[in-house]
N, C-alpha and C. Protein backbone atom coordinates (compact mmCIF):
# COMPACT_ATOMS: atom_id res chain seq x y z
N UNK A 1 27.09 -20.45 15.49
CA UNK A 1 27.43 -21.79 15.08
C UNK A 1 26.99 -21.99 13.63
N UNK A 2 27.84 -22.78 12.66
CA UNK A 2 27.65 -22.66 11.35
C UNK A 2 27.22 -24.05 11.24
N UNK A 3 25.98 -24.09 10.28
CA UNK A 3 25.12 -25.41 10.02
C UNK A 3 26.20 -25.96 9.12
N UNK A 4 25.76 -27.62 8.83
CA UNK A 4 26.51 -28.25 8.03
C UNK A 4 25.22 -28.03 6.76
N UNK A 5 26.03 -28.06 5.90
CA UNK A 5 24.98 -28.19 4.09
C UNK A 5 23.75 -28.71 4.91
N UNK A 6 23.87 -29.68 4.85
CA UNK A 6 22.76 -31.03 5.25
C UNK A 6 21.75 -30.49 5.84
N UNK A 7 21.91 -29.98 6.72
CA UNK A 7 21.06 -29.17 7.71
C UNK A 7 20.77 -27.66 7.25
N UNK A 8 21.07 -27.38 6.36
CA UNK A 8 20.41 -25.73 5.81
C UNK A 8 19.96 -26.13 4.48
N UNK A 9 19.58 -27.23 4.34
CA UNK A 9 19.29 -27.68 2.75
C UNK A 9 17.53 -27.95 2.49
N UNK A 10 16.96 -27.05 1.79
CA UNK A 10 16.04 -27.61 2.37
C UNK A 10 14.71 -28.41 1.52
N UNK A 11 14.83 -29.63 1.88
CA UNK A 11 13.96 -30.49 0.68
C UNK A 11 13.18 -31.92 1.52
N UNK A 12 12.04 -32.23 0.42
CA UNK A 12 11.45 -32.90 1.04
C UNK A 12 12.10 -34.58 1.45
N UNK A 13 11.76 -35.52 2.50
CA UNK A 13 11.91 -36.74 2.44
C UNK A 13 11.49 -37.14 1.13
N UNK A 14 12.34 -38.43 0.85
CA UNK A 14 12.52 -38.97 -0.11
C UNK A 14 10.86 -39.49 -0.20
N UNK A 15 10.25 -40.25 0.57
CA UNK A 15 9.00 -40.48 0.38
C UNK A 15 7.83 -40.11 0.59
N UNK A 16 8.29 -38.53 0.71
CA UNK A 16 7.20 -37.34 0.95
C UNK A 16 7.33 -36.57 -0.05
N UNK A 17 7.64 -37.33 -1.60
CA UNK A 17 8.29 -36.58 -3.03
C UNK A 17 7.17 -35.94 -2.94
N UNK A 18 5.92 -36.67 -3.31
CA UNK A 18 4.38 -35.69 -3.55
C UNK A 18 3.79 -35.41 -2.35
N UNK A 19 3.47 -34.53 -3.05
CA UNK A 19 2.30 -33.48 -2.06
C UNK A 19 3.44 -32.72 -0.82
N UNK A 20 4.63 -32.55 -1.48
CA UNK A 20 5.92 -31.45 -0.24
C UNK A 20 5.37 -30.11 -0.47
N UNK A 21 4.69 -29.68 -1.54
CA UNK A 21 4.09 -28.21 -1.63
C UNK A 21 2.89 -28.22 -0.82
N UNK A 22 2.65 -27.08 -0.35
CA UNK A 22 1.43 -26.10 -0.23
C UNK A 22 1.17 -24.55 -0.51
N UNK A 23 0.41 -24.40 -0.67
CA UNK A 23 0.02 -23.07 -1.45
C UNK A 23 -0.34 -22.37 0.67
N UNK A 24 0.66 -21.73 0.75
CA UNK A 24 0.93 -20.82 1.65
C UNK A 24 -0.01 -19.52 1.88
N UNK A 25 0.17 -18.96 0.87
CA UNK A 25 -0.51 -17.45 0.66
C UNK A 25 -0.90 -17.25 -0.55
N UNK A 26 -1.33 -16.12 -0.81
CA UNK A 26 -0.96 -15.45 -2.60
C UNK A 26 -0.98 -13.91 -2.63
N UNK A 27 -0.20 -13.55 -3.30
CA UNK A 27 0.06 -12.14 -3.16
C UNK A 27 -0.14 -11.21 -4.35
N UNK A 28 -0.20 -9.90 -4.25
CA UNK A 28 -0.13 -9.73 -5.65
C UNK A 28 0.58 -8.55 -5.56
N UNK A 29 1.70 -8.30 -7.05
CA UNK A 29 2.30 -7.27 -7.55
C UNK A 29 1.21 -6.16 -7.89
N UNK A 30 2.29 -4.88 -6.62
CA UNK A 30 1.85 -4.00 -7.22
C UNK A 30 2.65 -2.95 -8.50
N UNK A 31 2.09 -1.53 -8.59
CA UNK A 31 2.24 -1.20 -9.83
C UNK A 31 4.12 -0.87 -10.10
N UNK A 32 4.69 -0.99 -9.20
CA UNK A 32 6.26 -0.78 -9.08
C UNK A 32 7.00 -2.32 -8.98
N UNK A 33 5.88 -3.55 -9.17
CA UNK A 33 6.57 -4.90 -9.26
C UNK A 33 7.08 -5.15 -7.74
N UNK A 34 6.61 -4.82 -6.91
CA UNK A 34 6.77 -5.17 -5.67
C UNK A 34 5.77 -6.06 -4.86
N UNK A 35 6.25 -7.11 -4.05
CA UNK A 35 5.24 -7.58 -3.47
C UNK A 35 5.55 -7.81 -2.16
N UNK A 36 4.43 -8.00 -1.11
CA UNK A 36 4.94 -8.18 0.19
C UNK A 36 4.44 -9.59 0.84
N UNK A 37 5.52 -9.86 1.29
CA UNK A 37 5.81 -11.62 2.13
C UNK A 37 4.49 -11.38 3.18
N UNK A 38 3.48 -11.92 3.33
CA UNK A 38 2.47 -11.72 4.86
C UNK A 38 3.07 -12.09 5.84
N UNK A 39 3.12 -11.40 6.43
CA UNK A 39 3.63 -11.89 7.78
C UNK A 39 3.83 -13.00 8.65
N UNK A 40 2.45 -13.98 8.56
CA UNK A 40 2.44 -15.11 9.03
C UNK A 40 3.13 -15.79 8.50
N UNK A 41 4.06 -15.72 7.13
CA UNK A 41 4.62 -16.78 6.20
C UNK A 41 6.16 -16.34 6.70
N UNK A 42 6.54 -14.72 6.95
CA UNK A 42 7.51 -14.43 7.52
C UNK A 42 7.93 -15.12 8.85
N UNK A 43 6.89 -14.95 9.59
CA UNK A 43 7.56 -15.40 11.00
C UNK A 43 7.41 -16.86 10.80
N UNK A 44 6.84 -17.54 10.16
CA UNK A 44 7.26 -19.35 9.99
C UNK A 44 8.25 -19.59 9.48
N UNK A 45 8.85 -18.35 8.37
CA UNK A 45 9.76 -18.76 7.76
C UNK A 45 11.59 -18.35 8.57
N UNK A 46 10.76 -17.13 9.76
CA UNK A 46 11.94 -16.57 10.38
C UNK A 46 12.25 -15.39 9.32
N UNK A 47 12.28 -15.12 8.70
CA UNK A 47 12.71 -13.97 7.76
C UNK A 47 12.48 -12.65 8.14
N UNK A 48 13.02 -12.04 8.61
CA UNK A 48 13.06 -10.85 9.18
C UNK A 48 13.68 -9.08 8.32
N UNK A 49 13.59 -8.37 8.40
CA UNK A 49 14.32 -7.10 7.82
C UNK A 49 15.59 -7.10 7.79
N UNK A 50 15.84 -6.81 6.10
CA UNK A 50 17.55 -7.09 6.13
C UNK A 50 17.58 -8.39 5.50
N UNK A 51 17.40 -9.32 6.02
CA UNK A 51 17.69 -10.66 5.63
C UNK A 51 17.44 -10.73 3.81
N UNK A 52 18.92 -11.49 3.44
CA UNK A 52 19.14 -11.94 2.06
C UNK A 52 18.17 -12.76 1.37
N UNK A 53 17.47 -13.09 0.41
CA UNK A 53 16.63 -14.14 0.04
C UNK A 53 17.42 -14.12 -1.74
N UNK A 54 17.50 -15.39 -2.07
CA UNK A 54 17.99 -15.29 -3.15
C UNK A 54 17.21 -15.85 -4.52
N UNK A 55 16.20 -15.40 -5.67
CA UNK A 55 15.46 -16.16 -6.49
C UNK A 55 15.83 -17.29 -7.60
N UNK A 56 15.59 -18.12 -7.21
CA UNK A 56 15.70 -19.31 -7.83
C UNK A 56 14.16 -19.46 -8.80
N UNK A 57 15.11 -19.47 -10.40
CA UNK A 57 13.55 -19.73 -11.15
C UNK A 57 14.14 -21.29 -11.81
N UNK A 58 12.71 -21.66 -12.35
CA UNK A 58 12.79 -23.42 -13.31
C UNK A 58 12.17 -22.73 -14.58
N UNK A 59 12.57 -23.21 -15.44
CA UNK A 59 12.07 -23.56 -17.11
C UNK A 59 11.30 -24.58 -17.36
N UNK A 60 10.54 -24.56 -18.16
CA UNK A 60 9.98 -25.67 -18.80
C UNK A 60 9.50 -25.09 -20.17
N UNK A 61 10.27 -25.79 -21.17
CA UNK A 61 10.49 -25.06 -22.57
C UNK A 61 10.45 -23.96 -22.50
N UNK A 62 11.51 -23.62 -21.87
CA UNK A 62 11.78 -22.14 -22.11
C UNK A 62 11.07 -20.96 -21.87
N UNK A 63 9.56 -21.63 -20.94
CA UNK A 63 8.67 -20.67 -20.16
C UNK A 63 9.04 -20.73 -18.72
N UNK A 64 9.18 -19.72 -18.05
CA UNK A 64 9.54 -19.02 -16.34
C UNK A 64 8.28 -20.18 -15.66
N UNK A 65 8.30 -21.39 -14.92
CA UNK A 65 7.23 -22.23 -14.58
C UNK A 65 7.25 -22.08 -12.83
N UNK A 66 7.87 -21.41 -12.46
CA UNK A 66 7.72 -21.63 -10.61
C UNK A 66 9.42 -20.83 -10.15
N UNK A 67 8.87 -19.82 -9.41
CA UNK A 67 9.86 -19.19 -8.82
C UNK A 67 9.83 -19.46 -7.22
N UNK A 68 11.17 -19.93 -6.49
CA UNK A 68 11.47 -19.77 -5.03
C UNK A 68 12.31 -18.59 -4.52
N UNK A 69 11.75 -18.55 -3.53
CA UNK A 69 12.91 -17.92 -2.63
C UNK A 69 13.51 -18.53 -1.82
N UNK A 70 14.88 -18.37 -2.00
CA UNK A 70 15.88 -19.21 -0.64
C UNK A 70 17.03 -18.44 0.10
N UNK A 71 17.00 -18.46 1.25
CA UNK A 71 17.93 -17.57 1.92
C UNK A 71 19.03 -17.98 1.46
N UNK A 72 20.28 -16.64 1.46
CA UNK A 72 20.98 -16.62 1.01
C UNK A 72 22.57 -17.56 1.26
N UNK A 73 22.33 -17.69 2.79
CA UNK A 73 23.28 -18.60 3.43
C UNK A 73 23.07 -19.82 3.01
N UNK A 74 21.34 -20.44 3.00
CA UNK A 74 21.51 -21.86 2.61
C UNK A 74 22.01 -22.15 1.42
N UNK A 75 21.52 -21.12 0.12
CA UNK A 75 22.04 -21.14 -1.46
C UNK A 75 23.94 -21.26 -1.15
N UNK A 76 23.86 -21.03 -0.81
CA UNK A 76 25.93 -20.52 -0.17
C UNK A 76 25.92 -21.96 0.43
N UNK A 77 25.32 -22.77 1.47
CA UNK A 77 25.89 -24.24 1.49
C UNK A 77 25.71 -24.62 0.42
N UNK A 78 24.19 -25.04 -0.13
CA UNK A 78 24.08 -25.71 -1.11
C UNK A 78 25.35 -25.88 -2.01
N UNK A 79 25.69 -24.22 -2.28
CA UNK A 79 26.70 -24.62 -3.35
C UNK A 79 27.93 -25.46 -2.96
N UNK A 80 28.37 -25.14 -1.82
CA UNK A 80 29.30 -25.77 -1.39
C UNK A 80 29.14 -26.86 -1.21
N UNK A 81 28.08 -28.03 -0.89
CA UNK A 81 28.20 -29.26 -0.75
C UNK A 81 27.90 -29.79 -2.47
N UNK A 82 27.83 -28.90 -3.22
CA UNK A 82 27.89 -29.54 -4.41
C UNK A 82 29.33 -28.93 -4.95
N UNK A 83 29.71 -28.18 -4.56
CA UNK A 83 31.36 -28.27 -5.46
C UNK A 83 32.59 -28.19 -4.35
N UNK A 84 32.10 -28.69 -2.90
CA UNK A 84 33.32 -29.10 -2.49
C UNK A 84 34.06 -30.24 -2.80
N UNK A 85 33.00 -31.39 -2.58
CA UNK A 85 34.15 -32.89 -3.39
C UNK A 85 34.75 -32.57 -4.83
N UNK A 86 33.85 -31.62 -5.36
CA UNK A 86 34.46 -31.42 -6.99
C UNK A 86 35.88 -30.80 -6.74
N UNK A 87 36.23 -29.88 -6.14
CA UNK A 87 36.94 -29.01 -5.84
C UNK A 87 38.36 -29.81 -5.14
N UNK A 88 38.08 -30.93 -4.54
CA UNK A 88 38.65 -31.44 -3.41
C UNK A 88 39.34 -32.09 -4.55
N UNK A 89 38.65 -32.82 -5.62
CA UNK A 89 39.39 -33.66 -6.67
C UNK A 89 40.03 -32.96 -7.54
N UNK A 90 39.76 -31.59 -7.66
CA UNK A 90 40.92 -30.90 -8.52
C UNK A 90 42.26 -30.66 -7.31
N UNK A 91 42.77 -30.55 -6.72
CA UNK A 91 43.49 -30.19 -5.73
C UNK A 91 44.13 -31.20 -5.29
């Protein structure tokens, strides 16, 4: 069964703007730039072997300020609930 956007989107209530982070884990790169997800953050997150994750970075003047990971299906609604009405009005 295929989620609607809405439901694979994933962000905080509007009046839970602050404090939607927590510092989960911390990991560290090793010497080949690899790092590994702990497990406990895996199985909360469901993320399993195989599975797509796609990196999403932010700027702030032009310095790398906070990198996510987001599975790859939800990045794939996302986009779609932002350029289907666009799309719908070209057509």
């Amino acid at each position: 069964m295929v989620k609607s956007a809405k439901e694979t989107v994933c962000r905080p209530p509007a009046e839970a703007a602050t404090g939607c982070c927590s510092v989960e884990a911390v990991v560290s790169i090793d010497e080949r730039g690899q790092m590994i997800l702990p497990k406990e953050i895996r199985d909360k997150a469901g993320i399993k072997a195989g599975d797509k994750l796609a990196i999403v970075s932010m700027k702030q003047d032009s310095t790398l300020c906070c990198i996510t990971l987001i599975r790859v299906e939800a990045l794939a609604g996302m986009v779609r609930s932002m350029l289907g009405p666009v799309m719908k009005e070209i057509f």
